[in-house]
C-alpha atoms as a PDB file:
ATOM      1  CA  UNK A   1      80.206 102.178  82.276  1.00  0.00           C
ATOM      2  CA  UNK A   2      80.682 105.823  83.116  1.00  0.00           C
ATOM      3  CA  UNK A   3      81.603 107.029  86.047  1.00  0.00           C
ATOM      4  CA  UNK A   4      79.388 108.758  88.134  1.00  0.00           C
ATOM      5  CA  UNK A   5      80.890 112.184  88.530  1.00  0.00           C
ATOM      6  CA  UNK A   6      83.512 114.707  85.971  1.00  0.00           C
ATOM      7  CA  UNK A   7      86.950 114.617  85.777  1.00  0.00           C
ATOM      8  CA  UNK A   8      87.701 117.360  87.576  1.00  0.00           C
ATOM      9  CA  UNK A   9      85.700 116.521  90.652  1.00  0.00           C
ATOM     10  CA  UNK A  10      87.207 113.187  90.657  1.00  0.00           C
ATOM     11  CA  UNK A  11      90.784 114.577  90.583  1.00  0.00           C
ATOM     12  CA  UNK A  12      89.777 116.857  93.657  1.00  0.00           C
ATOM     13  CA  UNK A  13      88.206 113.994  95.487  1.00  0.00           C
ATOM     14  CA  UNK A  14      91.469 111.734  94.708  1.00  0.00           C
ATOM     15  CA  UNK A  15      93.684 114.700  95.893  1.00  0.00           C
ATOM     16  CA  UNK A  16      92.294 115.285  99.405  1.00  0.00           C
ATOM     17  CA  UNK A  17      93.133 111.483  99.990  1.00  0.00           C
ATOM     18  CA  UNK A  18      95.530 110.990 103.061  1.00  0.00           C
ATOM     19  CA  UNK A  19      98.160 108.464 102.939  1.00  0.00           C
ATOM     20  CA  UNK A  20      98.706 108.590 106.925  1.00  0.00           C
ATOM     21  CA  UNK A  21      96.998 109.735 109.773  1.00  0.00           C
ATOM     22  CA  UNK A  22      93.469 108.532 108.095  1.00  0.00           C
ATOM     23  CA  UNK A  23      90.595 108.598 110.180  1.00  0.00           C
ATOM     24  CA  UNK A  24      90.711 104.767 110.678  1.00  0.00           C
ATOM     25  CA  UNK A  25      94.155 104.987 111.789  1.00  0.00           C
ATOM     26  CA  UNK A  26      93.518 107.448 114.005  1.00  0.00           C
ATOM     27  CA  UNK A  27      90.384 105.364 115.739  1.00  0.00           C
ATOM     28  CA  UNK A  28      92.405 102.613 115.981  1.00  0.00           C
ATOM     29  CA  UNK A  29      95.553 104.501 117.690  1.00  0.00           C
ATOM     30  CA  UNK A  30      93.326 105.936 120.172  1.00  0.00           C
ATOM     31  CA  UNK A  31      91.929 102.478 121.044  1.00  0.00           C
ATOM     32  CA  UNK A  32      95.298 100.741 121.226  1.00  0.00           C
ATOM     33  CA  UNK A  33      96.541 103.683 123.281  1.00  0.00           C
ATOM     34  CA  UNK A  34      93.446 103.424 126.346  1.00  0.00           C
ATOM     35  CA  UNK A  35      94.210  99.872 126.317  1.00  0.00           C
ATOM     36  CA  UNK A  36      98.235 100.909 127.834  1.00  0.00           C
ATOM     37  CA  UNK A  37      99.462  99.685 124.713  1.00  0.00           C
ATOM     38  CA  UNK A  38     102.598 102.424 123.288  1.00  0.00           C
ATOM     39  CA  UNK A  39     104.034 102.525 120.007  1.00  0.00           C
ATOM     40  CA  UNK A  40     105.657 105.133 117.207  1.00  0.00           C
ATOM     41  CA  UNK A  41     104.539 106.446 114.495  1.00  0.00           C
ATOM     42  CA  UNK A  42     105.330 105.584 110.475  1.00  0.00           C
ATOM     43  CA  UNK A  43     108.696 105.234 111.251  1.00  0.00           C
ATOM     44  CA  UNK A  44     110.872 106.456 108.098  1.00  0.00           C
ATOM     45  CA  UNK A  45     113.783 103.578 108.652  1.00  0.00           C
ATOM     46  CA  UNK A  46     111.732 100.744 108.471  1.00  0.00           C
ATOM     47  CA  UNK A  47     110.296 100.089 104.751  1.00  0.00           C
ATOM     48  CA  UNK A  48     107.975 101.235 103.916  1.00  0.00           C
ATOM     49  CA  UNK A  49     107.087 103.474 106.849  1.00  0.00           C
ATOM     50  CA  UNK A  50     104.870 101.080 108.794  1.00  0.00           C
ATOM     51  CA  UNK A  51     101.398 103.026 110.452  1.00  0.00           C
ATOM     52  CA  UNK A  52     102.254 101.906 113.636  1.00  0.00           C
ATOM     53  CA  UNK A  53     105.296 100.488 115.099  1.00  0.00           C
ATOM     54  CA  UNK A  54     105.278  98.939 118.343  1.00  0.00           C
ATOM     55  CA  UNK A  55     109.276  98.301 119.693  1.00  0.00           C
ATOM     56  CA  UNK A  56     108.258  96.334 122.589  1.00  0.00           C
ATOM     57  CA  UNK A  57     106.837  93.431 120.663  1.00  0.00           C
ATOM     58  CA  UNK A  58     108.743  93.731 117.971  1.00  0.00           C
ATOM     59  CA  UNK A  59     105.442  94.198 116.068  1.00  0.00           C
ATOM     60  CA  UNK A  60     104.065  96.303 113.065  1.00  0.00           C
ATOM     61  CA  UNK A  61      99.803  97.344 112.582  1.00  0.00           C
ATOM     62  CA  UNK A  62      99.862  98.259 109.480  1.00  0.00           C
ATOM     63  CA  UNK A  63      96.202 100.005 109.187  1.00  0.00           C
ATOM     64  CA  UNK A  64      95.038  99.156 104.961  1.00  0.00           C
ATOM     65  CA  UNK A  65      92.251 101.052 103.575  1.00  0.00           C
ATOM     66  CA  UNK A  66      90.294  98.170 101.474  1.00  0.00           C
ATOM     67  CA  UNK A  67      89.684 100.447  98.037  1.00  0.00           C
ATOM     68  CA  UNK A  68      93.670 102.067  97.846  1.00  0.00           C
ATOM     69  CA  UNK A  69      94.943  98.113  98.899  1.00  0.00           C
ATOM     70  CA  UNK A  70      92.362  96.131  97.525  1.00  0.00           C
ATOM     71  CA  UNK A  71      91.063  93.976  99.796  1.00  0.00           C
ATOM     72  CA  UNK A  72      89.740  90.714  98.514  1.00  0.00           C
ATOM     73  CA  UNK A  73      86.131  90.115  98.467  1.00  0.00           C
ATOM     74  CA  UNK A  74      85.156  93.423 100.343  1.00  0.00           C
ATOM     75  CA  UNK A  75      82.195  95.783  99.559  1.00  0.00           C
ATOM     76  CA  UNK A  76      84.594  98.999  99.764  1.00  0.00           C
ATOM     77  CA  UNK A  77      87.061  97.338  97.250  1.00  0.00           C
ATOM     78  CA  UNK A  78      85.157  98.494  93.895  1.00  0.00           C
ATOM     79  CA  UNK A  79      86.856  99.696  90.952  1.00  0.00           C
ATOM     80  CA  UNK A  80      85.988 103.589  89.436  1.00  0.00           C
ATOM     81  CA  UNK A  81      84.060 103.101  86.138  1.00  0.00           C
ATOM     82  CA  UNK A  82      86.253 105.022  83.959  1.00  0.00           C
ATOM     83  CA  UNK A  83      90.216 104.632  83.023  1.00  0.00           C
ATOM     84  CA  UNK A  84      90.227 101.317  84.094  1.00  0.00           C
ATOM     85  CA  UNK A  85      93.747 100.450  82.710  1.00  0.00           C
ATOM     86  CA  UNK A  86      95.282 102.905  84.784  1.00  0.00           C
ATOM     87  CA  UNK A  87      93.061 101.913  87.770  1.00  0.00           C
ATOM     88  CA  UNK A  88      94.549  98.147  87.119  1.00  0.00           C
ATOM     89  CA  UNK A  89      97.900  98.962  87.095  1.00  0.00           C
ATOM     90  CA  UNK A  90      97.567 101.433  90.311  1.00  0.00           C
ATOM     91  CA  UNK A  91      96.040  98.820  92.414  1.00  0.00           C
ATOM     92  CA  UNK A  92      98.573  96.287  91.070  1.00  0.00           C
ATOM     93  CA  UNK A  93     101.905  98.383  91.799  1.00  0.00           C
ATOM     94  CA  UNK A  94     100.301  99.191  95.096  1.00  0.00           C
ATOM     95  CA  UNK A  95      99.979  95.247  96.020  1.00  0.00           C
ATOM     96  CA  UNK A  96     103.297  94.437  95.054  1.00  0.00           C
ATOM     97  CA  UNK A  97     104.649  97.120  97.035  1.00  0.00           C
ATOM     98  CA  UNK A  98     102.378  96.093  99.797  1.00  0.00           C
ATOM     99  CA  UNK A  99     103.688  92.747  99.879  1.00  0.00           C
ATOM    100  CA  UNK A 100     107.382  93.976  99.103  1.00  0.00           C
ATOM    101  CA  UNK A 101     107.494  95.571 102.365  1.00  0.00           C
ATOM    102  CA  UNK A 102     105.518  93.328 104.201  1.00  0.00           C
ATOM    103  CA  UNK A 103     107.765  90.700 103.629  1.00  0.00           C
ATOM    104  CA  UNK A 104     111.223  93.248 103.992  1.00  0.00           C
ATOM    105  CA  UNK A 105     109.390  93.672 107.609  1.00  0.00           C
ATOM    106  CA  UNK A 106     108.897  89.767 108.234  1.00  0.00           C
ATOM    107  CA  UNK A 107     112.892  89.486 107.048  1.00  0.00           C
ATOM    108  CA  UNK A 108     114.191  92.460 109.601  1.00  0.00           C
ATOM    109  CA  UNK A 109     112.092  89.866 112.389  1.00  0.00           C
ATOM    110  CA  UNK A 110     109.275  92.081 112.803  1.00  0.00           C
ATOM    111  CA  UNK A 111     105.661  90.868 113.597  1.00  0.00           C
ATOM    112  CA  UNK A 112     103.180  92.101 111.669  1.00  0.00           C
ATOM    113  CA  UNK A 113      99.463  92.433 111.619  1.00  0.00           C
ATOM    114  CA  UNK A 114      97.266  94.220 108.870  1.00  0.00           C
ATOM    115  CA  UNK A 115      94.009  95.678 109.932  1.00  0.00           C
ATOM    116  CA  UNK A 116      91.836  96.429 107.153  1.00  0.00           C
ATOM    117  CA  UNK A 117      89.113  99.642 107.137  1.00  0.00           C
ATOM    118  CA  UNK A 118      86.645  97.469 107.249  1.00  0.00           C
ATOM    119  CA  UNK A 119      86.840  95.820 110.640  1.00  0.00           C
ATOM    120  CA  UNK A 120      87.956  99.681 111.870  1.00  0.00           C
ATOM    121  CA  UNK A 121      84.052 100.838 110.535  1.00  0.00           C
ATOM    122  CA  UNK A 122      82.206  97.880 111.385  1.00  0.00           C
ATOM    123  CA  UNK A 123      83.602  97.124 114.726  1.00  0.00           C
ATOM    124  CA  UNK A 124      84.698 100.349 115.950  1.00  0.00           C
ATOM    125  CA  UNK A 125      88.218 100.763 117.197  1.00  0.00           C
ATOM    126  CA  UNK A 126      87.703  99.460 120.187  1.00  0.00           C
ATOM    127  CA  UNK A 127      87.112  95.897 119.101  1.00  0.00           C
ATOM    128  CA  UNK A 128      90.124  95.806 116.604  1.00  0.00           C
ATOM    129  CA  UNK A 129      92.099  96.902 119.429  1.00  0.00           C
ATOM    130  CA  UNK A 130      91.416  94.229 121.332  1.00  0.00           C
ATOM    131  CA  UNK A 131      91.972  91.946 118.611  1.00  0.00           C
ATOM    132  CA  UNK A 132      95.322  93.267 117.814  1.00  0.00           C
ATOM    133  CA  UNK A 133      96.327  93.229 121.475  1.00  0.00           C
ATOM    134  CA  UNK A 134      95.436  89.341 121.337  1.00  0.00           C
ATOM    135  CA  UNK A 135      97.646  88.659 118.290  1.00  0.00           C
ATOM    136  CA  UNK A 136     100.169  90.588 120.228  1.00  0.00           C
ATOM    137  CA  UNK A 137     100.015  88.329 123.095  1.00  0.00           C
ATOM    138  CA  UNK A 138      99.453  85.012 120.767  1.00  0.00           C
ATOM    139  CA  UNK A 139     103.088  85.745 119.667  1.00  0.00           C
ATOM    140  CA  UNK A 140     102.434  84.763 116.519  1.00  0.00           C
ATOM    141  CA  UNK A 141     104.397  86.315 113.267  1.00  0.00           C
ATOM    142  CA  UNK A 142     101.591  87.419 111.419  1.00  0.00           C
ATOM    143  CA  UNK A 143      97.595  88.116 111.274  1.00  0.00           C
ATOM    144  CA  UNK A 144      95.289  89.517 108.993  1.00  0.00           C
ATOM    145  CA  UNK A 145      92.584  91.579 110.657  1.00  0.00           C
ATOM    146  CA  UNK A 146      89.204  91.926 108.333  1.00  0.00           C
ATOM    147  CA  UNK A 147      85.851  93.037 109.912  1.00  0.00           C
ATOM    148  CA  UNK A 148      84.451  89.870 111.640  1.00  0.00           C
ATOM    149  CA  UNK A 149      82.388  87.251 108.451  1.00  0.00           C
ATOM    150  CA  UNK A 150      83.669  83.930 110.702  1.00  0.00           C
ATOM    151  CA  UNK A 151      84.742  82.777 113.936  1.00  0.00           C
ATOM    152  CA  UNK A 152      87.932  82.299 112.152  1.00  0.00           C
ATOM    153  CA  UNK A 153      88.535  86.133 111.257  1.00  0.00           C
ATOM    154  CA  UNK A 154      91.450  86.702 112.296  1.00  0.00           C
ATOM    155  CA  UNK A 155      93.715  84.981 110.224  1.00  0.00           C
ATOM    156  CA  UNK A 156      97.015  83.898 111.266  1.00  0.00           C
ATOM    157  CA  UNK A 157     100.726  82.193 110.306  1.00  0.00           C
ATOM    158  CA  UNK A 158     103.194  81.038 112.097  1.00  0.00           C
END
């Protein structure tokens, strides 16, 4: 398979990627924020530098784009056509270190919730925010956030 544009343009494309402040973050922030809810922002003493950090419940929204963190089973989680060894190994280092911090969070005693692009473009921010705001009352230690397939989308441990 070949991919569909040069090298060149792909390197520029891959370049003007954001690793904070990305437009879903940003739509989510602003929902979470008209709902009263505060929090801070990628907070450099916490690993990993969570999205959004929210001291009052002890709870992290971490906000996962589903092609850079490879969300199972989503349309948006494709794989580029060309270098694919390199593609494997980025996605791979980038779920381990996903889950590293994840669980250094769970460890500290931090809550937290991963909201995936998906559910940010389907369901507008709005919507997620709401969803977050009823894990955050649920007091539960973890959820996973996709855009809505089930009546059981949010998924949840103890």
């Amino acid at each position: 398979m070949v991919d569909v544009v040069d090298r060149i343009t792909r390197s520029r494309m891959m370049a003007g990627i954001r690793g904070k402040n990305t437009k879903p973050e940003l739509v989510l922030r602003h929902a979470l924020h008209r709902l009263g809810l505060r929090y801070r922002l990628h907070v450099s003493t916490l690993p990993g530098r969570p999205d959004i950090v929210m001291p009052k419940y002890r709870a992290i929204v971490q906000v996962q784009g589903c092609f850079w963190h490879r969300h199972e089973g989503c349309s948006f989680a494709t794989i580029p056509a060309s270098n694919i060894k390199f593609w494997d190994s980025k996605f791979a280092e980038t779920i381990r270190r996903d889950h590293r911090n994840l669980e250094a969070l769970r460890r500290l005693g931090w809550r937290v919730a991963v909201v995936w692009e998906c559910a940010i473009n389907k369901e507008g921010g709005d919507a997620v925010a709401t969803r977050v705001a009823m894990w955050l009352s649920s007091k539960r230690a973890t959820a996973e956030i996709p855009a809505w397939r089930t009546a059981t989308a949010v998924r949840t441990r103890s």
